[in-house]
PDB file of N, CA and C in Angstrom:
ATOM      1  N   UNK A   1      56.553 111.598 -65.323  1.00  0.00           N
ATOM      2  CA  UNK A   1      57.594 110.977 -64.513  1.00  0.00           C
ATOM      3  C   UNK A   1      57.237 109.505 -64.272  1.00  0.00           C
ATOM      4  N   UNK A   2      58.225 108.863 -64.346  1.00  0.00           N
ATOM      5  CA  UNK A   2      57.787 107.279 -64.041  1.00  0.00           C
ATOM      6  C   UNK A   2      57.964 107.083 -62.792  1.00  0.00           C
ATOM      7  N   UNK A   3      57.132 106.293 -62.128  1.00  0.00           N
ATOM      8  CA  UNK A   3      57.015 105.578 -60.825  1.00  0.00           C
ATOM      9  C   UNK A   3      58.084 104.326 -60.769  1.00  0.00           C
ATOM     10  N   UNK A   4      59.318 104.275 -59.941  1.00  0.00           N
ATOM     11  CA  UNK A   4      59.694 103.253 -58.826  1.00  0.00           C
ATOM     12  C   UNK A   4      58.946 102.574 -58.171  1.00  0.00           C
ATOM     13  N   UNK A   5      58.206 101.653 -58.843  1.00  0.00           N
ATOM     14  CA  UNK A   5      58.025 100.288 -57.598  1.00  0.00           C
ATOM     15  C   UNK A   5      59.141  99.606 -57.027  1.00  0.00           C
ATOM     16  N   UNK A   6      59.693  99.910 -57.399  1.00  0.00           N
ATOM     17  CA  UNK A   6      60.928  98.780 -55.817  1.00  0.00           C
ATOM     18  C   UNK A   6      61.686  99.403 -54.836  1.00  0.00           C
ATOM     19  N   UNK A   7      61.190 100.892 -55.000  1.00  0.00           N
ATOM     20  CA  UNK A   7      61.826 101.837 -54.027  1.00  0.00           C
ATOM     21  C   UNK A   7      60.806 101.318 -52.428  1.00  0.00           C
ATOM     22  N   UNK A   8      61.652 102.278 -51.346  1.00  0.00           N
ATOM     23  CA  UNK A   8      60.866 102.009 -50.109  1.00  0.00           C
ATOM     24  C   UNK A   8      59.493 102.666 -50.231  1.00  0.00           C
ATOM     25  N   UNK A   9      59.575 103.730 -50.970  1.00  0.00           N
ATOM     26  CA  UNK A   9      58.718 104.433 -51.173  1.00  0.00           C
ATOM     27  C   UNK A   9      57.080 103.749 -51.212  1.00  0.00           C
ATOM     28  N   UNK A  10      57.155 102.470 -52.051  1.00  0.00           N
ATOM     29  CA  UNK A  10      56.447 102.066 -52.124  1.00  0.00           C
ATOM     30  C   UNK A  10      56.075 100.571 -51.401  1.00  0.00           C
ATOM     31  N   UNK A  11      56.590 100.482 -50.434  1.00  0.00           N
ATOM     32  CA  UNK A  11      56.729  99.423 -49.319  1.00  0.00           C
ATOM     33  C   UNK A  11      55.260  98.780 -49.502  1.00  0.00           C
ATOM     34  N   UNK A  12      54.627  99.340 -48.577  1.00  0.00           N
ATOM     35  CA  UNK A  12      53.759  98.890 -48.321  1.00  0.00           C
ATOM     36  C   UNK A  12      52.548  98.009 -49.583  1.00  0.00           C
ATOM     37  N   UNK A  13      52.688  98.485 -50.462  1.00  0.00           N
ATOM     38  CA  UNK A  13      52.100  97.673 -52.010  1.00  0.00           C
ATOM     39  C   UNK A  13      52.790  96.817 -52.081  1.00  0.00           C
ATOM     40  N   UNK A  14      53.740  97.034 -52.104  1.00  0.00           N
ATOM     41  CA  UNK A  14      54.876  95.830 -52.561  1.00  0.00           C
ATOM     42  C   UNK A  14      54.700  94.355 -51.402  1.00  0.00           C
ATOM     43  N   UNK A  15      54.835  94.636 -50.441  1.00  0.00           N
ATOM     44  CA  UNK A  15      54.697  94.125 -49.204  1.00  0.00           C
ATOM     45  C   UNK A  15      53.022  93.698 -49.311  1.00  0.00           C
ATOM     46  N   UNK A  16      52.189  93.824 -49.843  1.00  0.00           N
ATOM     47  CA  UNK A  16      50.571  93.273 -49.853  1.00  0.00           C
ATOM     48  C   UNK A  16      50.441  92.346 -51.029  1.00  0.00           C
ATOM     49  N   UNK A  17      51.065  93.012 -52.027  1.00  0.00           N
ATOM     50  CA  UNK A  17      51.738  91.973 -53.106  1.00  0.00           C
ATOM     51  C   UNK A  17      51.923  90.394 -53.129  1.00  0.00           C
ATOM     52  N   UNK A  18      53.270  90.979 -51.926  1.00  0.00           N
ATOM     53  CA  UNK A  18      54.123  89.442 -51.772  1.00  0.00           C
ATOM     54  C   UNK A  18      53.104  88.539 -50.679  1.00  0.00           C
ATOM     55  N   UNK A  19      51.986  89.545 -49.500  1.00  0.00           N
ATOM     56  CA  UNK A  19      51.343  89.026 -48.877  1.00  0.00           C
ATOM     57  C   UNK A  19      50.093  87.840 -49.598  1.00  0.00           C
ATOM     58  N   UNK A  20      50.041  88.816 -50.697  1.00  0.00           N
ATOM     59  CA  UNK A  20      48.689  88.108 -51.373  1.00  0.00           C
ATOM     60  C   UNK A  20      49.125  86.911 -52.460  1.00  0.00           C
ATOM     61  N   UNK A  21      50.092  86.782 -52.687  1.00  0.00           N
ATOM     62  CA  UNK A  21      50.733  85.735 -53.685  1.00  0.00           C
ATOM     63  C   UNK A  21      51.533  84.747 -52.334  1.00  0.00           C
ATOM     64  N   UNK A  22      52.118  84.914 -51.037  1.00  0.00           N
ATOM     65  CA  UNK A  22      51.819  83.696 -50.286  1.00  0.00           C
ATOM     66  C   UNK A  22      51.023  83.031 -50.042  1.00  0.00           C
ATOM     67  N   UNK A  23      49.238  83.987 -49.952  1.00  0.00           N
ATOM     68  CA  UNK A  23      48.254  83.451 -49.460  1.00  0.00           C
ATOM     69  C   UNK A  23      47.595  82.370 -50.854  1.00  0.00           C
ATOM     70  N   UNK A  24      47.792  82.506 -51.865  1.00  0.00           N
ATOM     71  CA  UNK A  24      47.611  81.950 -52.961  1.00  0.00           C
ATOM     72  C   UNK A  24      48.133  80.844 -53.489  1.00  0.00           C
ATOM     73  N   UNK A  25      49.716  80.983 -52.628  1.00  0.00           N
ATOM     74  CA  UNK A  25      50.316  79.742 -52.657  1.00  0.00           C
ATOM     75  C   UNK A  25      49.831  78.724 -51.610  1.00  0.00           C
ATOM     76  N   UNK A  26      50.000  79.485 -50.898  1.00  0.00           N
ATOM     77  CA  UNK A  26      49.267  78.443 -49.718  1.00  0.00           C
ATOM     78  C   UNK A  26      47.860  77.655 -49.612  1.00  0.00           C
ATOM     79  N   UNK A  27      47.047  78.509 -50.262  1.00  0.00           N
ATOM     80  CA  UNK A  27      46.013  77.535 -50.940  1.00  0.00           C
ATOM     81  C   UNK A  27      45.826  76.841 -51.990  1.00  0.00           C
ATOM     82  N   UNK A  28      46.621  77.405 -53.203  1.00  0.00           N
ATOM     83  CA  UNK A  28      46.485  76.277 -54.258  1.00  0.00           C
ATOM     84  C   UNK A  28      47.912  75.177 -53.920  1.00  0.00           C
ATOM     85  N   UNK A  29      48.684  75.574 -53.528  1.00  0.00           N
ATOM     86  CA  UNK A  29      50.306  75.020 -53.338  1.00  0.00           C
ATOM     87  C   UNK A  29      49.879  73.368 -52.995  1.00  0.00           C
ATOM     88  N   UNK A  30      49.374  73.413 -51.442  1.00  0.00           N
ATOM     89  CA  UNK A  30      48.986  71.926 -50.984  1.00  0.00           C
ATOM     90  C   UNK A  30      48.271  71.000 -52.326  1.00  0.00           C
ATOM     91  N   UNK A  31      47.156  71.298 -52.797  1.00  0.00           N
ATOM     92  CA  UNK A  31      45.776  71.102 -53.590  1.00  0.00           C
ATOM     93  C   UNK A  31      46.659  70.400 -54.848  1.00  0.00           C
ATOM     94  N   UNK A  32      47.847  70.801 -55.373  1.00  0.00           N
ATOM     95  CA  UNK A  32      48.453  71.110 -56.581  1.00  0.00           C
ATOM     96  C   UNK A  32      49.533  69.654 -56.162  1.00  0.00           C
ATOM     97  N   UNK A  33      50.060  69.953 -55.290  1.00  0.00           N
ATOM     98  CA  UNK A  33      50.978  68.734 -54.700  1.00  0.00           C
ATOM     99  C   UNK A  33      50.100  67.267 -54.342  1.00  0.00           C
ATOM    100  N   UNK A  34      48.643  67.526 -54.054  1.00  0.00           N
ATOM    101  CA  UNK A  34      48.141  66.442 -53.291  1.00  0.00           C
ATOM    102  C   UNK A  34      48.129  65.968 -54.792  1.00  0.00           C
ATOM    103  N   UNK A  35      47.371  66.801 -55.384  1.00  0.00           N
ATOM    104  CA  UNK A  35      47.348  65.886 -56.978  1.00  0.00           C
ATOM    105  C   UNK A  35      48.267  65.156 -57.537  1.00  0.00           C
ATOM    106  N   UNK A  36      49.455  65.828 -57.517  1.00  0.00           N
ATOM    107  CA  UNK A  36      50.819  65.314 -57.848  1.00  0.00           C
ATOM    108  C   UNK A  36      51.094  64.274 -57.854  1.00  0.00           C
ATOM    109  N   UNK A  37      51.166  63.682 -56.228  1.00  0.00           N
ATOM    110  CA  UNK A  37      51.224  62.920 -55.663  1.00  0.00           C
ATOM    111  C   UNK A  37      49.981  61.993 -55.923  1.00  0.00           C
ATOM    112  N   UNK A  38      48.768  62.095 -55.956  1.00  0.00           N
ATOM    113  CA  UNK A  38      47.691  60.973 -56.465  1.00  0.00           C
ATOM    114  C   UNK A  38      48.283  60.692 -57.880  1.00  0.00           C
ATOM    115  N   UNK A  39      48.803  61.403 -58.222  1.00  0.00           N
ATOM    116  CA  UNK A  39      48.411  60.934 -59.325  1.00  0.00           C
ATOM    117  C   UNK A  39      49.572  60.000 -60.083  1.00  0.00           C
ATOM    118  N   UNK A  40      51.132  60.731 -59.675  1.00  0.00           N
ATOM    119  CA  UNK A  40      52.564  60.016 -59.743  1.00  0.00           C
ATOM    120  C   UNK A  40      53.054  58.793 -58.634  1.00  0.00           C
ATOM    121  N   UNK A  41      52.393  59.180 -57.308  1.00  0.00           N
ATOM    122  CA  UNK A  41      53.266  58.403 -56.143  1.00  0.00           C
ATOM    123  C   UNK A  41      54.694  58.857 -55.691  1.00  0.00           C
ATOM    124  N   UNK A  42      55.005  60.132 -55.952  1.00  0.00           N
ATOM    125  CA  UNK A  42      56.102  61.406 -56.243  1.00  0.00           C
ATOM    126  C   UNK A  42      55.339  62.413 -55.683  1.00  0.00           C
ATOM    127  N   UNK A  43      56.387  62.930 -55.200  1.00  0.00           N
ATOM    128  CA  UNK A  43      55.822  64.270 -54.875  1.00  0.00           C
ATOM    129  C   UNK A  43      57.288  65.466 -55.653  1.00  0.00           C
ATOM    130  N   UNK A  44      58.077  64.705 -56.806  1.00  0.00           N
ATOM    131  CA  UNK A  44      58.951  65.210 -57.727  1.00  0.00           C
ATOM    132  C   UNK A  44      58.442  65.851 -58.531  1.00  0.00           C
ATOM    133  N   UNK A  45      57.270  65.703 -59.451  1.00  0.00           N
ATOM    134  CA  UNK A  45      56.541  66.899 -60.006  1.00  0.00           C
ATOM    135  C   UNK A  45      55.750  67.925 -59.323  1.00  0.00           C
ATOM    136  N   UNK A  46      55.487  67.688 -58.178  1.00  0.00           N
ATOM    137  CA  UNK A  46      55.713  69.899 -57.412  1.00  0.00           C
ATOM    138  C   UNK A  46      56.832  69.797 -57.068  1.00  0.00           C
ATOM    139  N   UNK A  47      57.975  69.649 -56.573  1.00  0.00           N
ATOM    140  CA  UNK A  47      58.967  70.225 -56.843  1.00  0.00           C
ATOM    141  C   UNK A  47      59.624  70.548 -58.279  1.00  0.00           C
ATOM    142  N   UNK A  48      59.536  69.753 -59.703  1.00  0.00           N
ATOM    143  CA  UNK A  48      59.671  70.557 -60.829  1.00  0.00           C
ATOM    144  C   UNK A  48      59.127  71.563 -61.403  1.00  0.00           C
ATOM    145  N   UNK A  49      57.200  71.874 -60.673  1.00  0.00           N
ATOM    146  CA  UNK A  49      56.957  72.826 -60.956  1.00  0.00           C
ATOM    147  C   UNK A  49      56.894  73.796 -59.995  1.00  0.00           C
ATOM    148  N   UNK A  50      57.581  73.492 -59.060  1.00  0.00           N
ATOM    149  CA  UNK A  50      57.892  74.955 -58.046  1.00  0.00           C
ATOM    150  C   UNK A  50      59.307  75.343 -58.568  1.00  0.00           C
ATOM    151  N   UNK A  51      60.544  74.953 -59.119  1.00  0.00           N
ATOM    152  CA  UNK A  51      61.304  75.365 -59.762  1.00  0.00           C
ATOM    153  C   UNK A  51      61.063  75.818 -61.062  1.00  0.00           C
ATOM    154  N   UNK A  52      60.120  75.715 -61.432  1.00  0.00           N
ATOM    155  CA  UNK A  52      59.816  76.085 -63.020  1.00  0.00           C
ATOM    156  C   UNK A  52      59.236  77.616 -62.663  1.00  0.00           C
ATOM    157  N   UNK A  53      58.322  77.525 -61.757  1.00  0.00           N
ATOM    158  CA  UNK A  53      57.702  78.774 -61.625  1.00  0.00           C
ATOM    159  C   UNK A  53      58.527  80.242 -60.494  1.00  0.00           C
ATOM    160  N   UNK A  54      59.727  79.631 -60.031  1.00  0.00           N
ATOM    161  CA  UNK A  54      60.605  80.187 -59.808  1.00  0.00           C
ATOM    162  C   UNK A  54      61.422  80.921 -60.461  1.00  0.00           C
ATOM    163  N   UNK A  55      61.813  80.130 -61.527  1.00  0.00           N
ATOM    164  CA  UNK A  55      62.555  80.359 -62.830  1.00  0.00           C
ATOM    165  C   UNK A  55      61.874  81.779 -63.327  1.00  0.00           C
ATOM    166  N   UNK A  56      60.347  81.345 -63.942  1.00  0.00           N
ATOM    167  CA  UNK A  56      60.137  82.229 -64.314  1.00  0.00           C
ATOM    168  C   UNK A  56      59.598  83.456 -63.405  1.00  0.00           C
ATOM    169  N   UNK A  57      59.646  83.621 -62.198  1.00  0.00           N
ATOM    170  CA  UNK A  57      59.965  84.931 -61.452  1.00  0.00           C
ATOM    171  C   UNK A  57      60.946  85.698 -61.499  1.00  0.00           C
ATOM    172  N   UNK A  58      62.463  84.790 -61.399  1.00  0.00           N
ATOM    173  CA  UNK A  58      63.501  85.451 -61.691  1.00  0.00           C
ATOM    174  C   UNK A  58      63.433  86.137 -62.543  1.00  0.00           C
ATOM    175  N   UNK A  59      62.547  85.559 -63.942  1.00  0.00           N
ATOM    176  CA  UNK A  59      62.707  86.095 -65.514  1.00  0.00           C
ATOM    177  C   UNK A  59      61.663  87.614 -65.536  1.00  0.00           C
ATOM    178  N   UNK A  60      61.083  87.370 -64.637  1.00  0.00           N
ATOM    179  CA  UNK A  60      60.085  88.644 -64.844  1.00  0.00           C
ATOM    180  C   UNK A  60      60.583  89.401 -63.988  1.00  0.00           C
ATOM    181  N   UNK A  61      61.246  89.365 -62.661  1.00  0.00           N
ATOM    182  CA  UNK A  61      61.865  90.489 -62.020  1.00  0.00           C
ATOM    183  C   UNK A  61      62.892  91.134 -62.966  1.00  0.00           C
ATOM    184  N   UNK A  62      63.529  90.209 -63.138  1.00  0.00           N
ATOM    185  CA  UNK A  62      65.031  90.889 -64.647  1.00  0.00           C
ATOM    186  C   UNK A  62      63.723  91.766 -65.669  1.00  0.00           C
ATOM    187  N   UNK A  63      63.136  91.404 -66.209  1.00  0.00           N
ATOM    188  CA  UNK A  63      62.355  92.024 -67.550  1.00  0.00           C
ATOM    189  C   UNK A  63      61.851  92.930 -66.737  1.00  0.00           C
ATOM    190  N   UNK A  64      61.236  93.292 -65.410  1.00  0.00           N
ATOM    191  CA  UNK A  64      61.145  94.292 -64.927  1.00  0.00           C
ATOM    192  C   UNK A  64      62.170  95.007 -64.117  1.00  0.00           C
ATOM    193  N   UNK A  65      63.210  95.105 -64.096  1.00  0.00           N
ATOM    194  CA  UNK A  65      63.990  95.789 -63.896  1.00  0.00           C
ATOM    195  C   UNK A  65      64.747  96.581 -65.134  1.00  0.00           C
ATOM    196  N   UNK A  66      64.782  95.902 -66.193  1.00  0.00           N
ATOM    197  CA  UNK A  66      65.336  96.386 -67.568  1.00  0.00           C
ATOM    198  C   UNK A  66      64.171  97.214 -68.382  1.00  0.00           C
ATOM    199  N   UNK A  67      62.788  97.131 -68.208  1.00  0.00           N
ATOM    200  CA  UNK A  67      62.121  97.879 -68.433  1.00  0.00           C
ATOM    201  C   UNK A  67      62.262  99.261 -67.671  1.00  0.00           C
ATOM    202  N   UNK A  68      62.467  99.138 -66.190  1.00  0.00           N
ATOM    203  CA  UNK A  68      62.385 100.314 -65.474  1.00  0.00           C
ATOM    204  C   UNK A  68      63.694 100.992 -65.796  1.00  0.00           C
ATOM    205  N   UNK A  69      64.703 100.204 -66.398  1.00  0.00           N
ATOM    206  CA  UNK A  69      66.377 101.242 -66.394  1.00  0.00           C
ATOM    207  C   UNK A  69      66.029 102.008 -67.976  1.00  0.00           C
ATOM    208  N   UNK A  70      65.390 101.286 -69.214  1.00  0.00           N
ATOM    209  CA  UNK A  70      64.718 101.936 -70.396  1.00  0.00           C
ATOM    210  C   UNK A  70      63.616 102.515 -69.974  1.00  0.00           C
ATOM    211  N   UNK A  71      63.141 102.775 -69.010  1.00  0.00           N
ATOM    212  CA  UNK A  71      61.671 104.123 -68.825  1.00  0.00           C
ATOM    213  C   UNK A  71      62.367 105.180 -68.117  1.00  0.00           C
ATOM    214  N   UNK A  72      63.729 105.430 -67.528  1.00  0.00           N
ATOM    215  CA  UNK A  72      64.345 106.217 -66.881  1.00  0.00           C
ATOM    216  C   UNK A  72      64.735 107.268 -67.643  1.00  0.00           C
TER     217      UNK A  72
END
């Protein structure tokens, strides 16, 4: 039987998940921007690569959702 990760069922993983990928942002996020900024005088390249890496979240939630409707 295949496992539902996005059910409630599995809350709490899911939810430590998203906890542990804020905490990751939050430490490299600043570090990544300060550079940015040393290095452009912009702080427009972290915002192109916080939309870039957005992008590709969207793209991996879709590829995981279409995987889970073909494992059903």
């Amino acid at each position: 039987m295949v496992k539902i990760i996005f059910g409630s069922k599995y809350y709490n993983r899911n939810y430590g998940l998203i906890f542990i990928g804020y905490g990751i942002g939050a430490f490299v996020g600043p570090k990544i921007s300060a550079s940015f900024f040393d290095t452009t005088g912009s702080y427009v390249m972290g915002y192109i690569g916080s939309a870039i890496l957005a992008a590709l979240a969207i793209v991996l939630v879709l590829v995981a959702k279409k995987l889970q409707k073909t494992m059903n």
